[in-house]
Protein backbone atom coordinates (compact mmCIF):
# COMPACT_ATOMS: atom_id res chain seq x y z
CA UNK A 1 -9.07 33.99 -1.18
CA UNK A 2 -5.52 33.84 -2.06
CA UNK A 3 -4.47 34.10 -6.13
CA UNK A 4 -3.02 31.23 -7.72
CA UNK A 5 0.33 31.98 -8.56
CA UNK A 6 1.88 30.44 -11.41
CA UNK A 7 6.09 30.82 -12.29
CA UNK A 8 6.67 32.32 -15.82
CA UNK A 9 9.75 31.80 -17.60
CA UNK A 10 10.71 33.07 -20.33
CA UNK A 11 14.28 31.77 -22.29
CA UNK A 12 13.74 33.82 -25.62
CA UNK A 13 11.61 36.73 -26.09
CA UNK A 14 9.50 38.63 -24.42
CA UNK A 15 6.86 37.27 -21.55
CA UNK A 16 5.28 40.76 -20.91
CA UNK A 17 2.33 39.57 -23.03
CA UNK A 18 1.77 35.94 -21.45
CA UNK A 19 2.07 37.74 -17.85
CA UNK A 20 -0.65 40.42 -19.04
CA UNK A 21 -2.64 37.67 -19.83
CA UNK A 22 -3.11 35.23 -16.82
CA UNK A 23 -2.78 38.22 -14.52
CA UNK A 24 -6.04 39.25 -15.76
CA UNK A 25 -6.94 35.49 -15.52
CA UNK A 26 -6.71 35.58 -11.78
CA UNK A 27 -3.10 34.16 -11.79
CA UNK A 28 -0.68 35.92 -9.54
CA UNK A 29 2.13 35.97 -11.63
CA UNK A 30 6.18 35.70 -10.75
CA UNK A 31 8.51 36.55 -13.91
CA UNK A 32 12.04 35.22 -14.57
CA UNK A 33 14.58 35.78 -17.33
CA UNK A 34 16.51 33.26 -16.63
CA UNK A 35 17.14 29.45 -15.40
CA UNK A 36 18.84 30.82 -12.34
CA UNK A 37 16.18 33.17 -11.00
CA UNK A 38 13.51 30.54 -12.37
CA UNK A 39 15.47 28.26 -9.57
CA UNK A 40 15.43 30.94 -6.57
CA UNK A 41 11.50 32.04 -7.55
CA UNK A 42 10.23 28.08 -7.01
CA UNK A 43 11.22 27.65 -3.85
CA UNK A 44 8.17 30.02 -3.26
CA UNK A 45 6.16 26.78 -1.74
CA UNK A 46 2.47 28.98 -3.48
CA UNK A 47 3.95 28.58 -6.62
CA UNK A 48 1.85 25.60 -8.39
CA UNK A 49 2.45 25.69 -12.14
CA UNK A 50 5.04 27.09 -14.08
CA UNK A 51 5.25 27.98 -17.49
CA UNK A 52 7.91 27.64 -20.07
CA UNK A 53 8.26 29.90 -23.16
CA UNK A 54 10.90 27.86 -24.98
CA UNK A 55 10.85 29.47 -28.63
CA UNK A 56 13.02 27.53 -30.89
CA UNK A 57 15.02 26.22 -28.24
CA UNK A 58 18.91 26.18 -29.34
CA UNK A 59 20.40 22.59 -29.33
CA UNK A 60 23.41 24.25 -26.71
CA UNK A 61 20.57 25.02 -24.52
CA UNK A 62 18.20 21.84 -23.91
CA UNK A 63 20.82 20.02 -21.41
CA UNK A 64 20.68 23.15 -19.23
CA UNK A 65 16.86 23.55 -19.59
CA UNK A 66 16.19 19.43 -19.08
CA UNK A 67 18.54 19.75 -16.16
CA UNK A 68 16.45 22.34 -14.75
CA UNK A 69 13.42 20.47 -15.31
CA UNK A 70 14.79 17.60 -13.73
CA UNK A 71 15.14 19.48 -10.73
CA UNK A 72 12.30 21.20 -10.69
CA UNK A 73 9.27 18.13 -10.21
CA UNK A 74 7.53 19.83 -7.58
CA UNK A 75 6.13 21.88 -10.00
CA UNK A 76 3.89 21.48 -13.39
CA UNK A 77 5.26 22.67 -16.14
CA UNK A 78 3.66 23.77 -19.54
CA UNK A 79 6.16 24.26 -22.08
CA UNK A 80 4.90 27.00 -25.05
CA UNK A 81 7.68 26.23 -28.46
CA UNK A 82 8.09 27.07 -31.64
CA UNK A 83 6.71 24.51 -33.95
CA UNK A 84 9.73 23.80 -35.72
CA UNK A 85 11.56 22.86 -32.39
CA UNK A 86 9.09 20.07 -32.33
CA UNK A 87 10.99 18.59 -35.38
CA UNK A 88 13.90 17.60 -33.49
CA UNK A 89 13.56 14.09 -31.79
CA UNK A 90 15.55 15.57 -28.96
CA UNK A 91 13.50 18.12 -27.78
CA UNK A 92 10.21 16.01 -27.93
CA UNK A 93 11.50 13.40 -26.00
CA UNK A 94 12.60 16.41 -23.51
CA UNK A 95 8.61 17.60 -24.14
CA UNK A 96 7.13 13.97 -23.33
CA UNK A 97 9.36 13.46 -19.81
CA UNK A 98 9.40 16.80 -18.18
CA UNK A 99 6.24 18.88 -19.38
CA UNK A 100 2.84 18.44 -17.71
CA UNK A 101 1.84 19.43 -21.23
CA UNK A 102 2.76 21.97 -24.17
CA UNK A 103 1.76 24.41 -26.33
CA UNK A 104 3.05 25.96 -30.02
CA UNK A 105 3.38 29.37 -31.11
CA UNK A 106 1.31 31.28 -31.50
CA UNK A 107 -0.39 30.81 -28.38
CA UNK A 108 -4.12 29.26 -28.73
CA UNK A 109 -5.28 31.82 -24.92
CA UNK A 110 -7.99 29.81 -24.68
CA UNK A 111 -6.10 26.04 -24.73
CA UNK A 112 -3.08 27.64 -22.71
CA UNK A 113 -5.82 29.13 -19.28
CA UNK A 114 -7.72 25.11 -19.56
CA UNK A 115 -4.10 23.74 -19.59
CA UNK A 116 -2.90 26.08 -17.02
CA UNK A 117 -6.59 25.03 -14.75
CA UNK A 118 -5.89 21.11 -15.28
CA UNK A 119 -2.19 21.54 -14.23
CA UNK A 120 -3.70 23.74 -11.25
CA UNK A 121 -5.86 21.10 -10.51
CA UNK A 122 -2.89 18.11 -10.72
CA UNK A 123 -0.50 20.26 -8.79
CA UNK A 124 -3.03 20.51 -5.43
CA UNK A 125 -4.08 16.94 -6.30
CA UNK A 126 -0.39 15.84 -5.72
CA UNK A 127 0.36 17.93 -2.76
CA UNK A 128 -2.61 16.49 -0.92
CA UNK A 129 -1.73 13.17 -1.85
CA UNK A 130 2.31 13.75 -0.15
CA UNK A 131 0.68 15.65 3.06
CA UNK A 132 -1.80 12.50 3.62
CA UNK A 133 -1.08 9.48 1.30
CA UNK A 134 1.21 6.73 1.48
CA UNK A 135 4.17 6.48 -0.73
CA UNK A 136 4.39 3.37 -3.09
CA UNK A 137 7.32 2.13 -0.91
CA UNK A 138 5.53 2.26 2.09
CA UNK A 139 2.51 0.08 0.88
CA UNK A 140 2.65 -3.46 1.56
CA UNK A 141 5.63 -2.82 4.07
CA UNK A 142 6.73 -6.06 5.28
CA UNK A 143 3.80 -8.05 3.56
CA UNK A 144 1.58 -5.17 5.36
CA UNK A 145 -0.73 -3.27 3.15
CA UNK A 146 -1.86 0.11 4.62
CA UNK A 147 -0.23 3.64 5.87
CA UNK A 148 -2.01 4.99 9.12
CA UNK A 149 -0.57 5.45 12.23
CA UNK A 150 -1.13 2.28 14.35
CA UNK A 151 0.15 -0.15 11.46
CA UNK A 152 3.50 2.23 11.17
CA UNK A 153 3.49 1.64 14.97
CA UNK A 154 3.46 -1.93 14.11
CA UNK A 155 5.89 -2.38 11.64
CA UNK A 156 8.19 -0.73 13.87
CA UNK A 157 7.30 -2.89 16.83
CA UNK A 158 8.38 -5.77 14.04
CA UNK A 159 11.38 -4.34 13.34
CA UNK A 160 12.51 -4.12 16.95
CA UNK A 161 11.63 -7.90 18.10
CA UNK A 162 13.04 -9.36 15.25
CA UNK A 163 16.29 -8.57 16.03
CA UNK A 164 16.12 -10.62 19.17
CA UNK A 165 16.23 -13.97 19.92
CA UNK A 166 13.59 -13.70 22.79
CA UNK A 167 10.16 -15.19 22.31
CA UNK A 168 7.43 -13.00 21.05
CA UNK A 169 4.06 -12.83 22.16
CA UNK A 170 1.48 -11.21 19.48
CA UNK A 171 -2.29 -9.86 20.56
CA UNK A 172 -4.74 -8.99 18.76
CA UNK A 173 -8.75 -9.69 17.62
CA UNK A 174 -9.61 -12.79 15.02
CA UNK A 175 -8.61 -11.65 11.86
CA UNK A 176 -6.54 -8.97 12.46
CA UNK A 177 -3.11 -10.54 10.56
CA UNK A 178 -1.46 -12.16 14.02
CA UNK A 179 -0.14 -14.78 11.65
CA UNK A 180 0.97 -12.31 9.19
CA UNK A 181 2.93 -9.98 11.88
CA UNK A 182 4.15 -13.25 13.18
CA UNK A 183 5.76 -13.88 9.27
CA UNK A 184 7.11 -10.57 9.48
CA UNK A 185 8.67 -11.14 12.62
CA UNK A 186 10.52 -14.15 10.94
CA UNK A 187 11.53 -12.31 7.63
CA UNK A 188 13.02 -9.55 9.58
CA UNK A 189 14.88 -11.77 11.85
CA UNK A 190 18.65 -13.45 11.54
CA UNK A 191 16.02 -16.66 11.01
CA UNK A 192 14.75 -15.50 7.19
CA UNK A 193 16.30 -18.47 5.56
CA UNK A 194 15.34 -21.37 8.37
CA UNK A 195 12.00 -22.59 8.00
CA UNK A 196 8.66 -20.70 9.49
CA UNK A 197 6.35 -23.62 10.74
CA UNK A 198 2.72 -22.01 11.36
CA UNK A 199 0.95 -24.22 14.05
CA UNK A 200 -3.08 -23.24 14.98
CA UNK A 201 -3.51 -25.28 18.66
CA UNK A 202 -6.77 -25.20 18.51
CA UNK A 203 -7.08 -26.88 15.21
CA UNK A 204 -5.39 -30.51 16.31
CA UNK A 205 -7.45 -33.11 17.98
CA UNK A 206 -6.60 -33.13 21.72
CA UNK A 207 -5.62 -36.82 21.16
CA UNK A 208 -2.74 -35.92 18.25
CA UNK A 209 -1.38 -32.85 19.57
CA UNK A 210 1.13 -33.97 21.35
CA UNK A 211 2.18 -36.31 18.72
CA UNK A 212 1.84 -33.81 16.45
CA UNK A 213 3.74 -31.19 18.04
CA UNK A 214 6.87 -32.97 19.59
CA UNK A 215 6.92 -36.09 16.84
CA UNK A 216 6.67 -39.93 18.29
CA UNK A 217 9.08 -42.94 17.76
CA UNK A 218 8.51 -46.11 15.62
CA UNK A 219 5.82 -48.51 18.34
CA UNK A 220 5.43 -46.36 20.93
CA UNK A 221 1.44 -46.30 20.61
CA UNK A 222 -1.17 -48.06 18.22
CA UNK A 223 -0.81 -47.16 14.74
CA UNK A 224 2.71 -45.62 15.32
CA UNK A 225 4.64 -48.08 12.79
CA UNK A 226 7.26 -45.42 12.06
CA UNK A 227 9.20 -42.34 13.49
CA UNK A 228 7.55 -39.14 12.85
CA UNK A 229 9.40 -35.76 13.57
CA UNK A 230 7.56 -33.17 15.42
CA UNK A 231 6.43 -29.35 14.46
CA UNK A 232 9.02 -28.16 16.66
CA UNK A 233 11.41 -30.15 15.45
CA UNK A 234 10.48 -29.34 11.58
CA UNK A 235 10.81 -25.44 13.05
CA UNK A 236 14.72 -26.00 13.76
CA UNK A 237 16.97 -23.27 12.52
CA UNK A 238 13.73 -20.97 11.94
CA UNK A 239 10.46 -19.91 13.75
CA UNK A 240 7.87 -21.66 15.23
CA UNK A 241 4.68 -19.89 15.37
CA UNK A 242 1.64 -21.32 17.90
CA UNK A 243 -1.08 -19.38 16.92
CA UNK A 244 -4.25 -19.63 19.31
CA UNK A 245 -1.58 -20.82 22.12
CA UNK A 246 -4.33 -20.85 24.46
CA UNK A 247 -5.79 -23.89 23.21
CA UNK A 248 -3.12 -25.74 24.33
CA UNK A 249 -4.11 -28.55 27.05
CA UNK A 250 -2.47 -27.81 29.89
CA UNK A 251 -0.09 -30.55 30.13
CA UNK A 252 1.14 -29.73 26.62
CA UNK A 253 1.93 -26.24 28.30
CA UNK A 254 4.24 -27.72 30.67
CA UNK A 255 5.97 -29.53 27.98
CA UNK A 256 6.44 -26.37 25.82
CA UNK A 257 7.92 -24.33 28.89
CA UNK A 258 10.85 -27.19 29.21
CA UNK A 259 11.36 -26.57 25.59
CA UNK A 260 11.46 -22.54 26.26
CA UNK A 261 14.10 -23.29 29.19
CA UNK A 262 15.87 -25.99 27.93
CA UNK A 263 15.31 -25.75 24.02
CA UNK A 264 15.07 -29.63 23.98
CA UNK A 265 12.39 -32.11 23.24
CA UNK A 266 10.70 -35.74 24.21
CA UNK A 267 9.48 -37.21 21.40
CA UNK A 268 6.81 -40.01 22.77
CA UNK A 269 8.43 -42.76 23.14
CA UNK A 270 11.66 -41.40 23.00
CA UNK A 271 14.16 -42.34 25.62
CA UNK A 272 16.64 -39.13 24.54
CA UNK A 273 15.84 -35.85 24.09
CA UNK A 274 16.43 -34.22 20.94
CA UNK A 275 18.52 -30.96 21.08
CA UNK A 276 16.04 -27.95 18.33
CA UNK A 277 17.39 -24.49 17.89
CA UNK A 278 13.59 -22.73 17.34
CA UNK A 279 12.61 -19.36 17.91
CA UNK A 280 9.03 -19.45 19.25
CA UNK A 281 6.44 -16.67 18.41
CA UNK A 282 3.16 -17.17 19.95
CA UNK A 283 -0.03 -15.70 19.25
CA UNK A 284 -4.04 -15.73 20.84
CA UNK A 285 -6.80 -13.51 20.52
CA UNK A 286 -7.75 -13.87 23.85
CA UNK A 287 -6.16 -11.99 26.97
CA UNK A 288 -3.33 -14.41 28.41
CA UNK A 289 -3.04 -12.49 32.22
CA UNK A 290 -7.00 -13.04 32.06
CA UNK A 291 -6.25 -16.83 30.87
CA UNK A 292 -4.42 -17.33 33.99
CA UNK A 293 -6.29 -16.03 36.29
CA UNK A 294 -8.76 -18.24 35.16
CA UNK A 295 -6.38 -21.11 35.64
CA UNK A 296 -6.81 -22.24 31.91
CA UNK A 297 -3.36 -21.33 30.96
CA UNK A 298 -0.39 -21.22 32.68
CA UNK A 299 1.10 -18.63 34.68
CA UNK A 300 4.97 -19.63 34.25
CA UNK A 301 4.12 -20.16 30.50
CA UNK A 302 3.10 -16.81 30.29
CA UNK A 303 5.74 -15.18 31.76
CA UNK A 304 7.82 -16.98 29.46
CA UNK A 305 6.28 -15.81 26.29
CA UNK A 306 5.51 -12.49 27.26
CA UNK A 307 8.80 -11.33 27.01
CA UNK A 308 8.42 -9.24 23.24
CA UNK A 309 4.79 -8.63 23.18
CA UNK A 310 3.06 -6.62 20.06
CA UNK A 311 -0.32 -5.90 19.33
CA UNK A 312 -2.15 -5.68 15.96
CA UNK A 313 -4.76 -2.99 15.35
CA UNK A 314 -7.89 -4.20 14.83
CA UNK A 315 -9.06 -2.90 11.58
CA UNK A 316 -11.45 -0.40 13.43
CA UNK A 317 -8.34 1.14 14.63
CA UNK A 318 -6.69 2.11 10.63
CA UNK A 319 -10.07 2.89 8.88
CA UNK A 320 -7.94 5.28 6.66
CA UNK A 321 -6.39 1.62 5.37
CA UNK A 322 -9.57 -0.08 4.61
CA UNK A 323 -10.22 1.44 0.64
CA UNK A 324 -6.18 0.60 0.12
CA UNK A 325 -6.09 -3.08 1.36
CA UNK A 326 -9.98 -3.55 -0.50
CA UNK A 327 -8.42 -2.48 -3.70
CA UNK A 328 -5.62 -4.90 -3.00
CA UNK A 329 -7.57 -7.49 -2.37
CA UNK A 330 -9.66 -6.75 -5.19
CA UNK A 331 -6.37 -7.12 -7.33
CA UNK A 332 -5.16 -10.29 -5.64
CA UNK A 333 -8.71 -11.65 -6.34
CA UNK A 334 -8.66 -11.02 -9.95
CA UNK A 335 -5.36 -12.65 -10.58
CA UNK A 336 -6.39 -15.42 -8.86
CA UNK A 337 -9.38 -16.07 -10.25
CA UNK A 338 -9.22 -14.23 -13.61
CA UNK A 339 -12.88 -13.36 -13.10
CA UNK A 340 -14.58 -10.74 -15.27
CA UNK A 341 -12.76 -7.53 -14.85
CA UNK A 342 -13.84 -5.09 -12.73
CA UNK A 343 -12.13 -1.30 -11.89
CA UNK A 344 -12.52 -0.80 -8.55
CA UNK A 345 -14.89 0.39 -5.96
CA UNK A 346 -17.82 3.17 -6.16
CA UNK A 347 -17.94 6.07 -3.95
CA UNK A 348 -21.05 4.66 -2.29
CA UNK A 349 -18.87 1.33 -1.61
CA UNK A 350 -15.76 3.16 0.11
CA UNK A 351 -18.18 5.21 2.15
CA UNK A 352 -20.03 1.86 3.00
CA UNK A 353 -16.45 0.02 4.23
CA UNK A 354 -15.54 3.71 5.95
CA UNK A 355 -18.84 3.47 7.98
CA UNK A 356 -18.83 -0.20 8.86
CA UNK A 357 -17.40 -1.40 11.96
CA UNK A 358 -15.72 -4.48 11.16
CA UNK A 359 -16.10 -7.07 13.91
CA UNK A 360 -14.12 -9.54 11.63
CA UNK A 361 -11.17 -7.29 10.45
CA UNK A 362 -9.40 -7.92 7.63
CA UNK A 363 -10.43 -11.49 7.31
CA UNK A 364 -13.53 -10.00 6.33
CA UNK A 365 -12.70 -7.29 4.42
CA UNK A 366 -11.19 -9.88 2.37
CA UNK A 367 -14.42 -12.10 2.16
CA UNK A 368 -16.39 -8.92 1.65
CA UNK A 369 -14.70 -8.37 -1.53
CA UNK A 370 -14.17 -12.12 -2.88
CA UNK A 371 -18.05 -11.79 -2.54
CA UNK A 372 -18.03 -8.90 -4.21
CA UNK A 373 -15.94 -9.99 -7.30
CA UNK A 374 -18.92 -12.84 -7.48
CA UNK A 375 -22.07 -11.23 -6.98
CA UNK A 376 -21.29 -7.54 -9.16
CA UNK A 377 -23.27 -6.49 -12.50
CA UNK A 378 -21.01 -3.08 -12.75
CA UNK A 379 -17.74 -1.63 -13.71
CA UNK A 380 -17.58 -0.68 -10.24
CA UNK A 381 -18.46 -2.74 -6.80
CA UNK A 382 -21.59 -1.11 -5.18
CA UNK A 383 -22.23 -1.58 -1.54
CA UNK A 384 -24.85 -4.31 -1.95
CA UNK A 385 -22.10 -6.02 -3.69
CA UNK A 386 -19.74 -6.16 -0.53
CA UNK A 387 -23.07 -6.99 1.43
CA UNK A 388 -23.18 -3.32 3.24
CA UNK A 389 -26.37 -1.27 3.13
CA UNK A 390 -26.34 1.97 1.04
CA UNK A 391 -27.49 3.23 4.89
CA UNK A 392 -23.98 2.71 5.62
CA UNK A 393 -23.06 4.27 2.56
CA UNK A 394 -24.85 7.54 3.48
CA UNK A 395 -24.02 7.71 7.26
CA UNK A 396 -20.48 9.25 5.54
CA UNK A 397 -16.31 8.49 6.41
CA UNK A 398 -14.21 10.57 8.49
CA UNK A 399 -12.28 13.25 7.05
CA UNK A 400 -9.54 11.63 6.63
CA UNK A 401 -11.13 8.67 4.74
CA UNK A 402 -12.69 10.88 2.42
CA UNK A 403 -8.94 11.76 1.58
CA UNK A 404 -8.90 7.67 0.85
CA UNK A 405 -12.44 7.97 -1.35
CA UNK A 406 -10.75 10.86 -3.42
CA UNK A 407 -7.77 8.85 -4.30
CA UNK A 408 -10.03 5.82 -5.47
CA UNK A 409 -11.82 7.99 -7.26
CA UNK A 410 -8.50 9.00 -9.36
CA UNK A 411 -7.81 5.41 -10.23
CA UNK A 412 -11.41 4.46 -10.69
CA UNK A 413 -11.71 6.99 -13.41
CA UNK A 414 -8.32 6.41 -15.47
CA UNK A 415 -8.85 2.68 -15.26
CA UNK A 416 -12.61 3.23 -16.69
CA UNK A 417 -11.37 5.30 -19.16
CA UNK A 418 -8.25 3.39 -20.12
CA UNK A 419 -11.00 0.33 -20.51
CA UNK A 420 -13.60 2.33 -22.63
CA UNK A 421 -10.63 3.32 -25.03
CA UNK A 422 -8.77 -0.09 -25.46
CA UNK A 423 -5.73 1.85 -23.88
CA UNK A 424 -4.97 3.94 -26.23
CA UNK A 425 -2.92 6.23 -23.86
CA UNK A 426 -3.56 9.35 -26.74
CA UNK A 427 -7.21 8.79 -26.41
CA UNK A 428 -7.43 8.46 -22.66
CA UNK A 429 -5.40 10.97 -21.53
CA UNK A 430 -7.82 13.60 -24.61
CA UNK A 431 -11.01 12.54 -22.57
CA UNK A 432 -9.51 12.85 -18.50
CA UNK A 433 -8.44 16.23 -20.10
CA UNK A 434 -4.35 15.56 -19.12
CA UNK A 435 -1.48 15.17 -21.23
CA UNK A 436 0.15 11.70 -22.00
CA UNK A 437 2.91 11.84 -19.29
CA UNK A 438 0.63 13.06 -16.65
CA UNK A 439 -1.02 9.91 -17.64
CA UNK A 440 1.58 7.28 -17.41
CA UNK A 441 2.27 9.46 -14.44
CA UNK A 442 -1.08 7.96 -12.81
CA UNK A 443 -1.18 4.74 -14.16
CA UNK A 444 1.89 4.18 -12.28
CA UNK A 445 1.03 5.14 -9.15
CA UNK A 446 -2.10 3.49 -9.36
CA UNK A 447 -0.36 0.41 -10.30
CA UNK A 448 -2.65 0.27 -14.11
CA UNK A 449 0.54 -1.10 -15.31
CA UNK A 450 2.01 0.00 -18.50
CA UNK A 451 0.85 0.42 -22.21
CA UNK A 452 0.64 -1.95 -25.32
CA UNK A 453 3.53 0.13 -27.43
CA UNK A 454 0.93 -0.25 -30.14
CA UNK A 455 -1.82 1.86 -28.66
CA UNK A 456 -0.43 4.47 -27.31
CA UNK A 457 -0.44 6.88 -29.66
């Protein structure tokens, strides 16, 4: 096994006696003298931890030392000062921003090796999380919550389509976010500002649709007793989405591919047609070239929307997304219904959701936890909570969704803490064992939001 190596640096005095000392602690340990060495030694990619022996720390030194520090992140720092230093307002604040944590002179061996073993600990924490994890930026991406593979694939697809004018034909199971790829589509596109009209075919009775869809003059059947524009029509200047666009009767399909070709409309009744500038994105779960042969949709339709088509994963195909978009729905659930709080989800419950196959996708991911919220007695949801049998639970996640479990895990535990404390960021960060900055460090990537002023110290 390889030693930990750890990057000592010492600005004033001598660091012969610190190196003695973790070097028979198992550290393997690389010595500079100065800031500029310091900077050519970290680029060793082993080196985990640093440590900084500061000593009093003269005032014509700190910018050049903070300036370092600022450039030196990928490490974690512990900062060993003389307790007068301290005094200076300065050179705390420089303390609080850059410093994983710090110790005074004379060293305290035993607090300096569990500092340097919690830093140890954070560093390898925090390179797994960059090789595997997503970054903040990347989550919800285009209204999209999640980081594997396939939805990257997706967004990108997005991207590409939207800056066309050509219809757009989306695929995918029930409840996989068609509608929600579809929005994207529209955000991304020269269209953002025009209107995005969201029609479900299947959901109009057969005896409205048309109506409904292409708008009727004032008389032209019973009940008609004024003008009524269209869908399409309301979709000019923006995108029309059909979800379900197999549903559409047949004769309503040959009225749609006029308005593909000629990009006018009939209304019923109407003797003129009505000129609409609307981008159409259609979406079904079901296989169109299968629809056709079939004879239930057709076959010049199809050719005509098929010109962009995208896919959306089913949710079986991004399992590494599932304990990401269940803690943001878990979130979006709280806000909305300001139910009694709870932190997040056990390790039983991820493994549960990791093992479960999801027929329904994210639509019932989402139910899954709005049940959840409802029918929990803990801190933390269970997997007879989400309705998933602790069978499930045990069957275990793929490798890679374990990397998912371990980063709930992280938030679980701060947010629990943070909770049992009344965040009092001094408290919490005493009992996770991790200084205060490390701690708003976490909060923020975990999204915990930020302290009352008044309790966190």
């Amino acid at each position: 096994m390889s030693l930990r190596k750890v990057l000592c640096v010492s600005l004033e005095g001598d660091s012969s006696e610190v190196a003695r000392h973790l070097r028979v602690q198992g550290w393997e340990v690389l010595l500079a003298g100065d800031l500029n060495t310091a900077q050519r030694l970290q680029r060793d990619p082993s080196v985990q931890v640093g440590v900084l022996l500061l000593g009093n720390l003269p005032g014509d030194r700190r910018l050049a030392v903070e300036e370092f520090l600022r450039l030196s992140r990928a490490l974690e720092w512990v900062g060993v000062v003389a307790s007068d230093a301290l005094d200076a307002p300065a050179v705390r604040e420089m303390v609080l921003n850059y410093f994983f944590d710090h110790h005074t002179t004379p060293i305290d061996w035993r607090v300096l090796d569990l500092t340097l073993g919690h830093a140890f600990r954070r560093a390898i924490l925090r390179a797994h999380e960059h090789q595997f994890l997503p970054t903040l930026g990347s989550l919800g991406s285009l209204g999209m919550v999640g980081s594997s593979e396939p939805i990257a694939n997706l967004r990108q697809q997005i991207r590409k389509v939207a800056s066309s004018e050509a219809p757009v034909l989306i695929g995918g199971e029930s409840g996989s976010g068609k509608e929600l790829a579809a929005r994207a589509v529209h955000q991304c596109s020269r269209r953002a500002e025009g209107p995005f009209v969201a029609v479900n075919c299947g959901a109009i009775a057969p005896s409205l649709i048309h109506s409904e869809l292409f708008g009727h003059e004032r008389g032209s059947f019973t009940g008609a007793t004024a003008s009524k524009q269209g869908l399409i029509e309301s979709a000019n200047g923006g995108t029309l989405f059909l979800d379900e666009i197999t549903d559409l009767p047949l004769e309503l399909q040959t009225n749609l591919l006029r308005f593909l070709q000629e990009h006018t409309i009939h209304r019923v009744g109407a003797t003129r047609s009505v000129q609409v500038n609307a981008r159409v994105v259609a979406a079904s779960h079901v296989d169109l070239s299968q629809a056709v042969s079939a004879g239930r949709f057709r076959e010049d339709l199809f050719y005509r929307l098929n010109v962009l088509p995208i896919v959306v994963p089913s949710l079986r195909e991004r399992l590494t997304d599932v304990p990401i978009l269940a803690q943001h729905f878990l979130q979006r659930c709280r806000l909305e219904r300001r139910q009694q709080p709870v932190a997040g989800f056990s390790r039983h419950a991820i493994a549960a959701m990791m093992a479960h196959g999801w027929p329904g996708n994210v639509r019932e991911l989402y139910n899954r936890v709005q049940r959840a919220l409802v029918m929990t007695d803990h801190n933390l949801v269970m997997p007879g909570d989400l309705g998933l049998t602790v069978k499930s639970a045990a069957s275990g996640a793929s490798s890679t969704g374990l990397d998912a479990v371990r980063t709930l895990a992280e938030r679980d535990a701060i947010s629990l803490t943070l909770g049992r404390v009344d965040r009092n960021i001094t408290h919490a960060a005493r009992e996770l064992g991790i200084s205060r900055m490390t701690l708003y460090r976490l909060m923020d990537k975990h999204g915990l939001g930020a302290a009352d002023p008044q309790l966190s110290t």
